[in-house]
PDB file of N, CA and C in Angstrom:
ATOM      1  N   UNK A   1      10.888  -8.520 -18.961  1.00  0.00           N
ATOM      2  CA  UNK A   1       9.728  -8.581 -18.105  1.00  0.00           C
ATOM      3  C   UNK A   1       9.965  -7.791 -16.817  1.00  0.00           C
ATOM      4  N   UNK A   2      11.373  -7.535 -16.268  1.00  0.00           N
ATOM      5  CA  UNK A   2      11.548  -7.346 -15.413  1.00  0.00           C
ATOM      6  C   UNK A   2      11.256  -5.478 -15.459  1.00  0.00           C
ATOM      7  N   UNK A   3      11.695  -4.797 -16.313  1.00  0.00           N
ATOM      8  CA  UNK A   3      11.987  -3.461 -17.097  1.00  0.00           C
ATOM      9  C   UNK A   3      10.416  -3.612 -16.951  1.00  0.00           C
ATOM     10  N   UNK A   4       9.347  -4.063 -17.749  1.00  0.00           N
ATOM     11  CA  UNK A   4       7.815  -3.988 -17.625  1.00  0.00           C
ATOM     12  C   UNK A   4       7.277  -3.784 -16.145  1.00  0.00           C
ATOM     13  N   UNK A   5       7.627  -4.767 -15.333  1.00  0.00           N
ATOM     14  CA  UNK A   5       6.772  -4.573 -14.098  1.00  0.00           C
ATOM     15  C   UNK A   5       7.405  -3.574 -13.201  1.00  0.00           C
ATOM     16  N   UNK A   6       8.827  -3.003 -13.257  1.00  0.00           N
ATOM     17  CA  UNK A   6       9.249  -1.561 -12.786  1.00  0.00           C
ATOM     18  C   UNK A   6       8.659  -0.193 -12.995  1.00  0.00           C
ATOM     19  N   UNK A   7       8.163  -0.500 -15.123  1.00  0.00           N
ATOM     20  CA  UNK A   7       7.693   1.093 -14.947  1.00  0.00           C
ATOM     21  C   UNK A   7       5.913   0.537 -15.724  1.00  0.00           C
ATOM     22  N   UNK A   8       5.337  -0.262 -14.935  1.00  0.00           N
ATOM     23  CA  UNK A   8       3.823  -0.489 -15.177  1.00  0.00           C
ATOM     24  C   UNK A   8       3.260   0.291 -13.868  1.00  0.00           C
ATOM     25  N   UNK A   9       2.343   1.337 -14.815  1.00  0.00           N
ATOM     26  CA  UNK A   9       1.785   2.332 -13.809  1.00  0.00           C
ATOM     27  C   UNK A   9       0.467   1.904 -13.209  1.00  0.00           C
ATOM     28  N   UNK A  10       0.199   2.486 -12.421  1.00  0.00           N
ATOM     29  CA  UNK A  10      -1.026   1.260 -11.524  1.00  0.00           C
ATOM     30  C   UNK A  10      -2.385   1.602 -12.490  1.00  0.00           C
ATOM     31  N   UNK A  11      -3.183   0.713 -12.651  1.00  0.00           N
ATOM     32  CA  UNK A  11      -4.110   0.817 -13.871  1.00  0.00           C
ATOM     33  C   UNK A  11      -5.160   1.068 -12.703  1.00  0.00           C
ATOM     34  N   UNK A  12      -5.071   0.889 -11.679  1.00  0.00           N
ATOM     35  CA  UNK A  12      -6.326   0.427 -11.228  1.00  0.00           C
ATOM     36  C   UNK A  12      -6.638   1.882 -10.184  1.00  0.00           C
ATOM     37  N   UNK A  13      -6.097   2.455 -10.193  1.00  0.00           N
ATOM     38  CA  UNK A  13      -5.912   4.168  -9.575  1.00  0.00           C
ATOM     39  C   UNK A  13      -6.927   4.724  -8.730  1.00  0.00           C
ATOM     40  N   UNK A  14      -7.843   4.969  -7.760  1.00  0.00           N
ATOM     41  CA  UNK A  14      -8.697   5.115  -7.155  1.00  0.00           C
ATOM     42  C   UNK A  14      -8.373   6.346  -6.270  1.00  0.00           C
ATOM     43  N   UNK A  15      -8.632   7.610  -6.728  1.00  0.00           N
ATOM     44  CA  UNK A  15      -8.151   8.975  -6.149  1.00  0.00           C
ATOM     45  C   UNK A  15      -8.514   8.938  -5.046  1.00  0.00           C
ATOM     46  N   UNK A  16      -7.740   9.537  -4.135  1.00  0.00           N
ATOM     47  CA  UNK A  16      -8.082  10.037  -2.758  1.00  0.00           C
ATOM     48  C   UNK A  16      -8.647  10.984  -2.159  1.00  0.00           C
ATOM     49  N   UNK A  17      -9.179  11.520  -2.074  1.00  0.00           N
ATOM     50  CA  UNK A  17      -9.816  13.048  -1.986  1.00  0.00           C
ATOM     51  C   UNK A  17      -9.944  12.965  -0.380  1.00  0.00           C
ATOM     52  N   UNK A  18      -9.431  14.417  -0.128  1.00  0.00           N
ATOM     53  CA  UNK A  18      -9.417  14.744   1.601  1.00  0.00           C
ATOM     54  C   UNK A  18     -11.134  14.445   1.654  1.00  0.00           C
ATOM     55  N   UNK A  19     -11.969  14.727   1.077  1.00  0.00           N
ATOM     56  CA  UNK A  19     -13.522  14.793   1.412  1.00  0.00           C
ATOM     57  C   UNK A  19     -13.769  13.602   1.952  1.00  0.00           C
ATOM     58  N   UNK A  20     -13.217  12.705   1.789  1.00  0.00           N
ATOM     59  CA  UNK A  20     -13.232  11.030   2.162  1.00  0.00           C
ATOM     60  C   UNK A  20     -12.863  10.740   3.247  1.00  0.00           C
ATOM     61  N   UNK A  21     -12.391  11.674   3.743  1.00  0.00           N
ATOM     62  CA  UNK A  21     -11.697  11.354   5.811  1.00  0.00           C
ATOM     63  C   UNK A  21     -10.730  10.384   5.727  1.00  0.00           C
ATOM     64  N   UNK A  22     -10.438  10.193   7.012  1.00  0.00           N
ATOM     65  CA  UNK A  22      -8.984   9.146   7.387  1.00  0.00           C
ATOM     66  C   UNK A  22      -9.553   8.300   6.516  1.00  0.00           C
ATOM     67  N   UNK A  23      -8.025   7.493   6.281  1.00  0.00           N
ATOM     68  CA  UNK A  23      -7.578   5.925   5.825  1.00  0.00           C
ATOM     69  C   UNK A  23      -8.514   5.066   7.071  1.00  0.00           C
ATOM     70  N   UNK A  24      -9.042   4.304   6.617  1.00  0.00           N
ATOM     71  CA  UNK A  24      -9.703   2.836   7.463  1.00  0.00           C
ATOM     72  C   UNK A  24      -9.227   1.768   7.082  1.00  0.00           C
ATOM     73  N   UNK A  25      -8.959   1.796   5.618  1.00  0.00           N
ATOM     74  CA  UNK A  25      -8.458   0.526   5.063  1.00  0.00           C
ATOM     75  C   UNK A  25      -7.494   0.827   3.573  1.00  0.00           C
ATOM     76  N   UNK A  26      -6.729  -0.021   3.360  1.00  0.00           N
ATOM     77  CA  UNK A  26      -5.950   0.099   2.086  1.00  0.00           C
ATOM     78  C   UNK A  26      -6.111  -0.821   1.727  1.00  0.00           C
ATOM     79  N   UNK A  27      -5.513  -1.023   0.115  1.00  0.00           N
ATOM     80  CA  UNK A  27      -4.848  -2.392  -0.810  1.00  0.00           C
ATOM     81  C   UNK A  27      -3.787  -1.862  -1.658  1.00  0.00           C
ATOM     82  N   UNK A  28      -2.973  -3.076  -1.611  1.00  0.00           N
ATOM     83  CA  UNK A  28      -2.132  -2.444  -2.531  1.00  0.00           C
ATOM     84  C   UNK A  28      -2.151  -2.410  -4.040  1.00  0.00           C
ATOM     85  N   UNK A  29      -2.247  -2.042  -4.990  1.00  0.00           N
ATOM     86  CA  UNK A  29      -3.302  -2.023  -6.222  1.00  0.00           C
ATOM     87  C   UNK A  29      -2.409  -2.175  -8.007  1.00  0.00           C
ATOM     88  N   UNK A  30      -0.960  -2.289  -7.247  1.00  0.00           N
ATOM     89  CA  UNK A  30      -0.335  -2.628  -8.333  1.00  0.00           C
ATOM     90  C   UNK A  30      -0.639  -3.429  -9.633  1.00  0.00           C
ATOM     91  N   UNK A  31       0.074  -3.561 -10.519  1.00  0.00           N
ATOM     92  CA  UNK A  31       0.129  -4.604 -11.480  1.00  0.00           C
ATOM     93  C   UNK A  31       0.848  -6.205 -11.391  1.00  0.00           C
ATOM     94  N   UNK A  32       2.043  -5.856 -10.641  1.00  0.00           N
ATOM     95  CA  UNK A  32       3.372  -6.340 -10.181  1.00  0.00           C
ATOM     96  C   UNK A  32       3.168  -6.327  -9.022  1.00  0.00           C
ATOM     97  N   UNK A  33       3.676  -7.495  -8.335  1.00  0.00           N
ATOM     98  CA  UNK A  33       3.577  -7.070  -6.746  1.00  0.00           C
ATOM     99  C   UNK A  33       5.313  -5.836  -6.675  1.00  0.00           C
ATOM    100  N   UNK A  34       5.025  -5.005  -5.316  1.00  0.00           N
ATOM    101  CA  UNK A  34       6.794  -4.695  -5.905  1.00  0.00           C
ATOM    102  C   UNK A  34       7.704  -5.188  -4.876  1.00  0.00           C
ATOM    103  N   UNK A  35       8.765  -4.422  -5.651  1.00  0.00           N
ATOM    104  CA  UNK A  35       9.890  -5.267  -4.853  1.00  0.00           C
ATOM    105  C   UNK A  35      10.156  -4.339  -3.203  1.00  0.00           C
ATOM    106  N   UNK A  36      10.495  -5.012  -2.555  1.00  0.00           N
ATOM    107  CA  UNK A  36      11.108  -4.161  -1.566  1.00  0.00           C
ATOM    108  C   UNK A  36      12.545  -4.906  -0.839  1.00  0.00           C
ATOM    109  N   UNK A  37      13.017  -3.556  -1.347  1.00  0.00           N
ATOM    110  CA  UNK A  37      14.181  -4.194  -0.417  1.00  0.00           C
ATOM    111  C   UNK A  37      15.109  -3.400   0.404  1.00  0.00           C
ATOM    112  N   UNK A  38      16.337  -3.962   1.487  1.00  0.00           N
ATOM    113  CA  UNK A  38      17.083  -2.618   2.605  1.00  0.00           C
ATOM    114  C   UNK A  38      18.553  -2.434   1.908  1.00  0.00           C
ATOM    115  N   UNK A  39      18.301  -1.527   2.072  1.00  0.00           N
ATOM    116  CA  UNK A  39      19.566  -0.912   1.884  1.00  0.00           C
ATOM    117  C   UNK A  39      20.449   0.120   2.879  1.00  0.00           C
ATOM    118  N   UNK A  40      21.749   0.666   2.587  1.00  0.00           N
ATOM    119  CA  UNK A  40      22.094   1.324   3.957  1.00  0.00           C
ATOM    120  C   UNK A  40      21.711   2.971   4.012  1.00  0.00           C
ATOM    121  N   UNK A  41      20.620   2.842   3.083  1.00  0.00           N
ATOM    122  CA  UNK A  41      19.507   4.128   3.172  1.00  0.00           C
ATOM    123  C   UNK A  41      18.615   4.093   3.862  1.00  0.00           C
ATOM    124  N   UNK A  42      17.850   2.882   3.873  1.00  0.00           N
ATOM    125  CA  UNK A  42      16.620   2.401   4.619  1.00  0.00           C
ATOM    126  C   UNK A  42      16.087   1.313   3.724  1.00  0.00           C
ATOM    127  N   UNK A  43      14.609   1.217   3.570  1.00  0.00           N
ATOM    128  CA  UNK A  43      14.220   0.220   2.809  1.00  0.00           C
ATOM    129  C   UNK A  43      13.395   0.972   1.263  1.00  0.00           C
ATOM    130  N   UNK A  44      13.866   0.218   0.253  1.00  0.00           N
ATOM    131  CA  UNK A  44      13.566   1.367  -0.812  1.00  0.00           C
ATOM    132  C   UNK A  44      12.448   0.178  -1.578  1.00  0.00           C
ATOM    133  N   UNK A  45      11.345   0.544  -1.782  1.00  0.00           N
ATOM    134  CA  UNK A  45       9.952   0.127  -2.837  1.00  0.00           C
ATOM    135  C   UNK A  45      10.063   1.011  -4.374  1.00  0.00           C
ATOM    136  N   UNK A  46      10.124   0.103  -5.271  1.00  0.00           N
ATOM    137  CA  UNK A  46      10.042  -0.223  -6.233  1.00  0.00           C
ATOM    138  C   UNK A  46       8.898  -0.645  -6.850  1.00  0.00           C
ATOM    139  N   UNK A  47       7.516   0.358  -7.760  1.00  0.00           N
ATOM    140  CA  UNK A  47       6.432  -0.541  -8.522  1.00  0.00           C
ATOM    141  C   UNK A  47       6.271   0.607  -9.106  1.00  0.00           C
ATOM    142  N   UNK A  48       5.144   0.296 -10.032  1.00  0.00           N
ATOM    143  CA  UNK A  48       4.620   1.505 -11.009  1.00  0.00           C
ATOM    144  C   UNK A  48       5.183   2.096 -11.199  1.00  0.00           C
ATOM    145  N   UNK A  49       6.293   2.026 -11.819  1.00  0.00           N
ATOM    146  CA  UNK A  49       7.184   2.889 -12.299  1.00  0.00           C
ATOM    147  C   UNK A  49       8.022   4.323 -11.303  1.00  0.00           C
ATOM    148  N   UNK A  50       8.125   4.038  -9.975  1.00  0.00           N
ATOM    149  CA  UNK A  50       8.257   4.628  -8.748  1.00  0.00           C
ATOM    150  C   UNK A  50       9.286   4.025  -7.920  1.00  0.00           C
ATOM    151  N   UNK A  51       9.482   4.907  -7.691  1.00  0.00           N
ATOM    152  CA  UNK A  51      10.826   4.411  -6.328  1.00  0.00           C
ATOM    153  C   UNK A  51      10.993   5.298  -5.061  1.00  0.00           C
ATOM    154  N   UNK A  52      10.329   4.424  -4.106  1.00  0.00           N
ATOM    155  CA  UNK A  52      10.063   5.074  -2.611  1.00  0.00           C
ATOM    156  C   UNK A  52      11.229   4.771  -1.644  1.00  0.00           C
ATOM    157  N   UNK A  53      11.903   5.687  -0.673  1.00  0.00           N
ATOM    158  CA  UNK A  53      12.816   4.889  -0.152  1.00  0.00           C
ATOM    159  C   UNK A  53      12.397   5.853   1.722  1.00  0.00           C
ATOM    160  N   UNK A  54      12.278   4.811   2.477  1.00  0.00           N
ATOM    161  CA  UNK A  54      11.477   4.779   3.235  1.00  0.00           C
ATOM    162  C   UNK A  54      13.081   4.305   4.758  1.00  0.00           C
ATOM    163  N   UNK A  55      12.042   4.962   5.706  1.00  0.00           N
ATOM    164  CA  UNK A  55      13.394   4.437   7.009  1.00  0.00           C
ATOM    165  C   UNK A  55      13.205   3.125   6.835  1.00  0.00           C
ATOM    166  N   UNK A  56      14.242   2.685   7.595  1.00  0.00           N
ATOM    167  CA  UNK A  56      14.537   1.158   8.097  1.00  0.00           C
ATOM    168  C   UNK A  56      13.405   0.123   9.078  1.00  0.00           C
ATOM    169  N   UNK A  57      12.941   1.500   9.746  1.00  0.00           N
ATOM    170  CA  UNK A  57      12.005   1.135  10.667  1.00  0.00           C
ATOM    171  C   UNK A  57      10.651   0.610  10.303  1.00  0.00           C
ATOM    172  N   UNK A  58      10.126   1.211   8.650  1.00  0.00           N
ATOM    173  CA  UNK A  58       9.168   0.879   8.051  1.00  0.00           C
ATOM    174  C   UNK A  58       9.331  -0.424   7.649  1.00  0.00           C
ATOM    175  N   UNK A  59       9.958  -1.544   7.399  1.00  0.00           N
ATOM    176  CA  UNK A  59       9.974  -2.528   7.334  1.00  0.00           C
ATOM    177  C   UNK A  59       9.033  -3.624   7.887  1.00  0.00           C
ATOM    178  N   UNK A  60       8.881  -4.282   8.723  1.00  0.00           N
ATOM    179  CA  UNK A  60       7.431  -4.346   9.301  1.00  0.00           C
ATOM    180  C   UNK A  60       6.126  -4.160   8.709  1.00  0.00           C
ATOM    181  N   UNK A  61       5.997  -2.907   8.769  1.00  0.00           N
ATOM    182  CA  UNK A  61       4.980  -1.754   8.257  1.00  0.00           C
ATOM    183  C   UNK A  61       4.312  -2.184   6.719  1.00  0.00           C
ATOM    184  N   UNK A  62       5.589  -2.077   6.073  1.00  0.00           N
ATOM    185  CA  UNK A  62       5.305  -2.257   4.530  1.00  0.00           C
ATOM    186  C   UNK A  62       5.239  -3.355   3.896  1.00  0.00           C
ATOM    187  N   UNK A  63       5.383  -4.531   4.547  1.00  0.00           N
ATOM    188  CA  UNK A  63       5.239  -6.006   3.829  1.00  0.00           C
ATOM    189  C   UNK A  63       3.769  -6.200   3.852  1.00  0.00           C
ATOM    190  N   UNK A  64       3.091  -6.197   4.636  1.00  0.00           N
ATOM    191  CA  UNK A  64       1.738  -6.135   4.504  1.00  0.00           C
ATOM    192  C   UNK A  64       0.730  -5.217   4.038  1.00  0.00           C
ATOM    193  N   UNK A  65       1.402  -3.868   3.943  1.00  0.00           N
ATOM    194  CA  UNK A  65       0.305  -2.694   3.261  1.00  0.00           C
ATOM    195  C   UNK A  65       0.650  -2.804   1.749  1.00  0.00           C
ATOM    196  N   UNK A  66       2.085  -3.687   1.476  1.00  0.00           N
ATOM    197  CA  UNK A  66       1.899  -3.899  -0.113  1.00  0.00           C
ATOM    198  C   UNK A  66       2.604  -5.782  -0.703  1.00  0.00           C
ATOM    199  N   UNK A  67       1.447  -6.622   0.354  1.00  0.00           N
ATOM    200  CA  UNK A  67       1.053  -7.268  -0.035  1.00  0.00           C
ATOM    201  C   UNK A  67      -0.270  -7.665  -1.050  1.00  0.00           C
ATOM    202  N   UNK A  68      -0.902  -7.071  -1.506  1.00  0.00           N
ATOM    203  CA  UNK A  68      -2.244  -7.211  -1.841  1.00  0.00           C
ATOM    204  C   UNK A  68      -3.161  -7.463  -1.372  1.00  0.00           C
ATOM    205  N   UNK A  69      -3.012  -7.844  -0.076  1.00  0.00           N
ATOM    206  CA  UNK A  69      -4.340  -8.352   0.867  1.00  0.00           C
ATOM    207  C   UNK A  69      -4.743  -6.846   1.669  1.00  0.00           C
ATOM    208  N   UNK A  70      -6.358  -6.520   1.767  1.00  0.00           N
ATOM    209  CA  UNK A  70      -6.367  -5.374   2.791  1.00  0.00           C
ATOM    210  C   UNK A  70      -5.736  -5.751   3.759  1.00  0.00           C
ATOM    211  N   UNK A  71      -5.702  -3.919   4.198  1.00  0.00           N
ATOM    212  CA  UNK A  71      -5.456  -4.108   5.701  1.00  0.00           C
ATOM    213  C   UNK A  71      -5.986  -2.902   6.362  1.00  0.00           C
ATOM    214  N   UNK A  72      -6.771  -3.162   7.321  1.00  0.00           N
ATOM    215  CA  UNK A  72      -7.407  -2.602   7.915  1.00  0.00           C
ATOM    216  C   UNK A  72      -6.784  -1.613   8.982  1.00  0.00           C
ATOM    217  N   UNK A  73      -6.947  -0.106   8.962  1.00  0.00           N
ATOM    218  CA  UNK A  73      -6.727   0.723  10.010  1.00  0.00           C
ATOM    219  C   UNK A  73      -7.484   1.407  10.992  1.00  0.00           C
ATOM    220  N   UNK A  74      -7.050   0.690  12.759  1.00  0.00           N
ATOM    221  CA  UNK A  74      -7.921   1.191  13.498  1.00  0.00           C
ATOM    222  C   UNK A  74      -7.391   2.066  13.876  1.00  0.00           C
ATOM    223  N   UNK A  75      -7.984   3.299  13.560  1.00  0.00           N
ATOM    224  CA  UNK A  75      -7.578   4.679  13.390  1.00  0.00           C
ATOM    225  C   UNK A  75      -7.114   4.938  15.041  1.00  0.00           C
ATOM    226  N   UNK A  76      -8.020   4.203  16.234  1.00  0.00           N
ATOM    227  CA  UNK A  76      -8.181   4.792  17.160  1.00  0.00           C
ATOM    228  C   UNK A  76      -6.736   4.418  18.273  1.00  0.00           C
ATOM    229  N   UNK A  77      -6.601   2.832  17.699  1.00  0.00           N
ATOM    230  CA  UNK A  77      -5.336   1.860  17.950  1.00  0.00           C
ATOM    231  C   UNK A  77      -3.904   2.162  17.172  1.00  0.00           C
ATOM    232  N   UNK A  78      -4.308   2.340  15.901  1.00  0.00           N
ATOM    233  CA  UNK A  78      -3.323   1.778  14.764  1.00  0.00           C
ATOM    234  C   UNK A  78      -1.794   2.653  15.674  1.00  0.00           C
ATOM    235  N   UNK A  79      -1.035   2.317  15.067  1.00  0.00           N
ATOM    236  CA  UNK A  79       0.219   3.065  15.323  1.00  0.00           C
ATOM    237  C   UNK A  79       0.196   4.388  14.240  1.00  0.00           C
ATOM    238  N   UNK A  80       0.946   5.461  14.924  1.00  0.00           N
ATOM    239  CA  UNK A  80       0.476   6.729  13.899  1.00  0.00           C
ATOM    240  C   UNK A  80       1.466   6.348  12.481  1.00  0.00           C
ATOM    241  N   UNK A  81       2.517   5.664  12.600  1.00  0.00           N
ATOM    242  CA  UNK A  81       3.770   5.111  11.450  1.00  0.00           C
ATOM    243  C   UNK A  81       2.827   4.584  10.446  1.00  0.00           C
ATOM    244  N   UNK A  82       1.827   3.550  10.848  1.00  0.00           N
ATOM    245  CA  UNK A  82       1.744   2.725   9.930  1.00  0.00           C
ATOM    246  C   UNK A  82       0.735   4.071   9.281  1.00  0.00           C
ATOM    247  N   UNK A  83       0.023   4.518   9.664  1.00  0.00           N
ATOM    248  CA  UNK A  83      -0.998   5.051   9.323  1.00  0.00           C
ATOM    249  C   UNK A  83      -0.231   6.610   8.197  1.00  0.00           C
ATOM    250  N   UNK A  84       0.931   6.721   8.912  1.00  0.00           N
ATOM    251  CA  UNK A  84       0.945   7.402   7.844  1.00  0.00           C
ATOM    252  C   UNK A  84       1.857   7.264   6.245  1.00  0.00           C
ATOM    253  N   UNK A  85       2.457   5.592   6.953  1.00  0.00           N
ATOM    254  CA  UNK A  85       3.186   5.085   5.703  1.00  0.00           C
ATOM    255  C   UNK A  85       1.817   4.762   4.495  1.00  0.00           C
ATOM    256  N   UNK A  86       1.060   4.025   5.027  1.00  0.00           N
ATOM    257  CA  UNK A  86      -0.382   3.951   4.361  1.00  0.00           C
ATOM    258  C   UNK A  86      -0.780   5.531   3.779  1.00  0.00           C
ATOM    259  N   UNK A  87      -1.016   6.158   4.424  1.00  0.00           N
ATOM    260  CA  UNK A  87      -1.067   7.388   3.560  1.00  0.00           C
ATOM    261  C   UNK A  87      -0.247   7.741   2.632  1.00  0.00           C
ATOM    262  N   UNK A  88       1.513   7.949   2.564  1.00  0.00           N
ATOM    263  CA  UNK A  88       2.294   7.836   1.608  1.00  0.00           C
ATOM    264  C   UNK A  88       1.930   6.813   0.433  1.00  0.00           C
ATOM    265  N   UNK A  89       2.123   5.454   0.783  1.00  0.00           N
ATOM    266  CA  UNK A  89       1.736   4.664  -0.137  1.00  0.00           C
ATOM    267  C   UNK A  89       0.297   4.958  -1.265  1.00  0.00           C
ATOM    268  N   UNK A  90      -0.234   5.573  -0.551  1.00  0.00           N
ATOM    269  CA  UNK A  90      -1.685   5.800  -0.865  1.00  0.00           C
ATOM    270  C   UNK A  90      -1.597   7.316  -1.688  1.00  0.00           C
ATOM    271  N   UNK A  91      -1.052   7.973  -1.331  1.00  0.00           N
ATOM    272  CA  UNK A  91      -0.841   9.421  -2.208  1.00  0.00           C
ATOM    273  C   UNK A  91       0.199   9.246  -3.758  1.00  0.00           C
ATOM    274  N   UNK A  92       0.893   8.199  -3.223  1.00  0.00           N
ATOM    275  CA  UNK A  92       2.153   8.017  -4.668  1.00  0.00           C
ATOM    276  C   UNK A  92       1.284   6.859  -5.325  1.00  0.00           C
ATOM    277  N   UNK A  93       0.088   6.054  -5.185  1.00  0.00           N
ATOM    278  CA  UNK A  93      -0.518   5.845  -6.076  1.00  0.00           C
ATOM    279  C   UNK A  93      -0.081   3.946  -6.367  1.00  0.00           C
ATOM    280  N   UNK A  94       0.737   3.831  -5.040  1.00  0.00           N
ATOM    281  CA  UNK A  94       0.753   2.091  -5.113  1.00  0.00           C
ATOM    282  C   UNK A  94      -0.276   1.191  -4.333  1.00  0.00           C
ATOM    283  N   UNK A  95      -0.597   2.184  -2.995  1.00  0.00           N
ATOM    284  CA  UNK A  95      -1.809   1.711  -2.263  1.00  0.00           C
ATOM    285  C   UNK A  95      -3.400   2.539  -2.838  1.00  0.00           C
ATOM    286  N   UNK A  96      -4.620   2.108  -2.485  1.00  0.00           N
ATOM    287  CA  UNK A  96      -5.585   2.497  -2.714  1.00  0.00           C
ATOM    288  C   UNK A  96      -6.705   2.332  -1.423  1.00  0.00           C
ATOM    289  N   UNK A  97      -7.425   3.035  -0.924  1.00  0.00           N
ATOM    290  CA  UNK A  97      -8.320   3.221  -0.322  1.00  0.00           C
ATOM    291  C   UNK A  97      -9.318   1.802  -0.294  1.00  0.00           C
ATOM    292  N   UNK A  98      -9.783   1.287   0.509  1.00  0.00           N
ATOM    293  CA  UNK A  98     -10.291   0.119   0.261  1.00  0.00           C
ATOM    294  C   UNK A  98     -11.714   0.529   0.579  1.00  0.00           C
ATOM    295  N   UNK A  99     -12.604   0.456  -0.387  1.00  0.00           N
ATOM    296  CA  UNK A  99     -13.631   1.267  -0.501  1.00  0.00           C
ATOM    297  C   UNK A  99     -14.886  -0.189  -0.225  1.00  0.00           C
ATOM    298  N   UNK A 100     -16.083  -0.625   0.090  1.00  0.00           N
ATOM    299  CA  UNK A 100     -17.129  -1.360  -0.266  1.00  0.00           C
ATOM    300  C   UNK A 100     -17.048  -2.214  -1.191  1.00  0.00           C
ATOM    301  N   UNK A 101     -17.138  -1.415  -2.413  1.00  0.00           N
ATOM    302  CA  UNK A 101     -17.170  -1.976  -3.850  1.00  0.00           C
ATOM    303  C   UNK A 101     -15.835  -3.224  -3.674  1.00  0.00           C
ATOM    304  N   UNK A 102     -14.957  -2.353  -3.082  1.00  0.00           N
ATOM    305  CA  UNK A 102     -13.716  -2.847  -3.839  1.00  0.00           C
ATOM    306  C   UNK A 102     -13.359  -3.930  -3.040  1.00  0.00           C
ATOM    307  N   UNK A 103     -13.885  -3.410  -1.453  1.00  0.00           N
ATOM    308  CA  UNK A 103     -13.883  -4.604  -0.564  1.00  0.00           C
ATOM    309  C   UNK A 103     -14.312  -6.062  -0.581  1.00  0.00           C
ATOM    310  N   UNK A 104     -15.897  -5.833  -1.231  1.00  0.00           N
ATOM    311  CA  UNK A 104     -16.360  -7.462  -1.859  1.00  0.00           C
ATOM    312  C   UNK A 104     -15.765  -7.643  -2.867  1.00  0.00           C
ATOM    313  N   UNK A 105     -14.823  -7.544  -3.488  1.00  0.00           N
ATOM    314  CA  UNK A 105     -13.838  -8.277  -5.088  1.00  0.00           C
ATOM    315  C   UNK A 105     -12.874  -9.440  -3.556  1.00  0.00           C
ATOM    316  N   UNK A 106     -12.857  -8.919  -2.336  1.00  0.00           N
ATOM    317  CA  UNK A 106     -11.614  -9.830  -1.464  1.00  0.00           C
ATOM    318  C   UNK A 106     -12.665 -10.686  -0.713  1.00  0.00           C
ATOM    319  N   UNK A 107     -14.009 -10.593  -0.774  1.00  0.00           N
ATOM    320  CA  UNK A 107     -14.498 -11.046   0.459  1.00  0.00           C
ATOM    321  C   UNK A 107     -14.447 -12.643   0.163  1.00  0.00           C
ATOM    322  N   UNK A 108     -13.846 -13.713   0.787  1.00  0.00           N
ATOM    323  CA  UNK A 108     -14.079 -14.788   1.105  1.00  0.00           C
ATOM    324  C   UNK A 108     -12.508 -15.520   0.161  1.00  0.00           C
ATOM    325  N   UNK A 109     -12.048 -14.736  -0.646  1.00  0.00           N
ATOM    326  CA  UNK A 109     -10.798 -14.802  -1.342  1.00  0.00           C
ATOM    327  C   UNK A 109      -9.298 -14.484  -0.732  1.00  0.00           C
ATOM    328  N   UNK A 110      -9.370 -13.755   0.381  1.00  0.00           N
ATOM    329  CA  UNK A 110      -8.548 -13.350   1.045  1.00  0.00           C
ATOM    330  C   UNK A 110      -8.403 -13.482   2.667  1.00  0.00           C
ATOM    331  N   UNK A 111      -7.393 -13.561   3.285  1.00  0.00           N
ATOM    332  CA  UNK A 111      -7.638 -12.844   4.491  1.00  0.00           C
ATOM    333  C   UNK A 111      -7.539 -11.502   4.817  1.00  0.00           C
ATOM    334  N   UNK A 112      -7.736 -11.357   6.231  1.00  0.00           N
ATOM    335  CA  UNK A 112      -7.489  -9.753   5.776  1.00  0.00           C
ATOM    336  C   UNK A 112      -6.567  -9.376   6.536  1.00  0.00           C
ATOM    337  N   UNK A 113      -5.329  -8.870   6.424  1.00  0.00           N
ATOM    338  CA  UNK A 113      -4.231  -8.386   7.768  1.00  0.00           C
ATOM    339  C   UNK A 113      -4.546  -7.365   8.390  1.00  0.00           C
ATOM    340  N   UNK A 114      -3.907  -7.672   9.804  1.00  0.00           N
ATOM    341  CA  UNK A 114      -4.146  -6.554  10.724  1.00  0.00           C
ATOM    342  C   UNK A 114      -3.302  -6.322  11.242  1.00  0.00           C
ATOM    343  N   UNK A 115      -3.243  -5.144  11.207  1.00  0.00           N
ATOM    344  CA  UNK A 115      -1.658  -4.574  12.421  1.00  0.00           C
ATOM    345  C   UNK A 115      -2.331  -3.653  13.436  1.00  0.00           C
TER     346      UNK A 115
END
């Protein structure tokens, strides 16, 4: 089971297209939640069959952009880190754009995090 949820590729895939402007919001869209963990590389993510290995400093950052709950980016506030770990996450295909549609599947089911 463990071998399964390492290389389960994200089913739920929602392309990004520059035409779409900044990140406002993400989810993380896995199958598996993944693993994350530090090492004396930095902190390395593990899902969909992927392996991200990220500074030390992202730690913080990444427990909540791949928790499954949105999280909302105020583009104008946000820190530029998170915003562009969210973009990474979001280009390798573990985070997804949190679109309307996709937004009411969380509404009243979730909270929503904010950094």
């Amino acid at each position: 089971m463990a071998a399964r949820e390492q290389e389960s590729i994200t089913p739920r895939h929602v392309p990004r297209l520059d035409i779409s402007g900044p990140l406002t919001a993400v989810v993380c869209a896995t199958e598996f939640p993944p693993r994350i963990r530090q090492t004396d590389e930095g902190v390395v993510v593990e899902a969909a069959g992927k392996r991200l290995t990220f500074n030390a400093k992202a730690l913080p950052l990444l427990r909540p952009l791949l928790s499954g709950h949105p999280v909302h980016l105020n583009q104008e506030d946000a820190d530029p880190v998170l915003i562009r770990v969210a973009d990474v996450l979001t280009q390798e295909g573990l985070c997804v754009p949190l679109t309307p549609e996709l937004s009411s599947g969380y509404t009243g089911l979730v909270t929503i995090a904010a950094l």
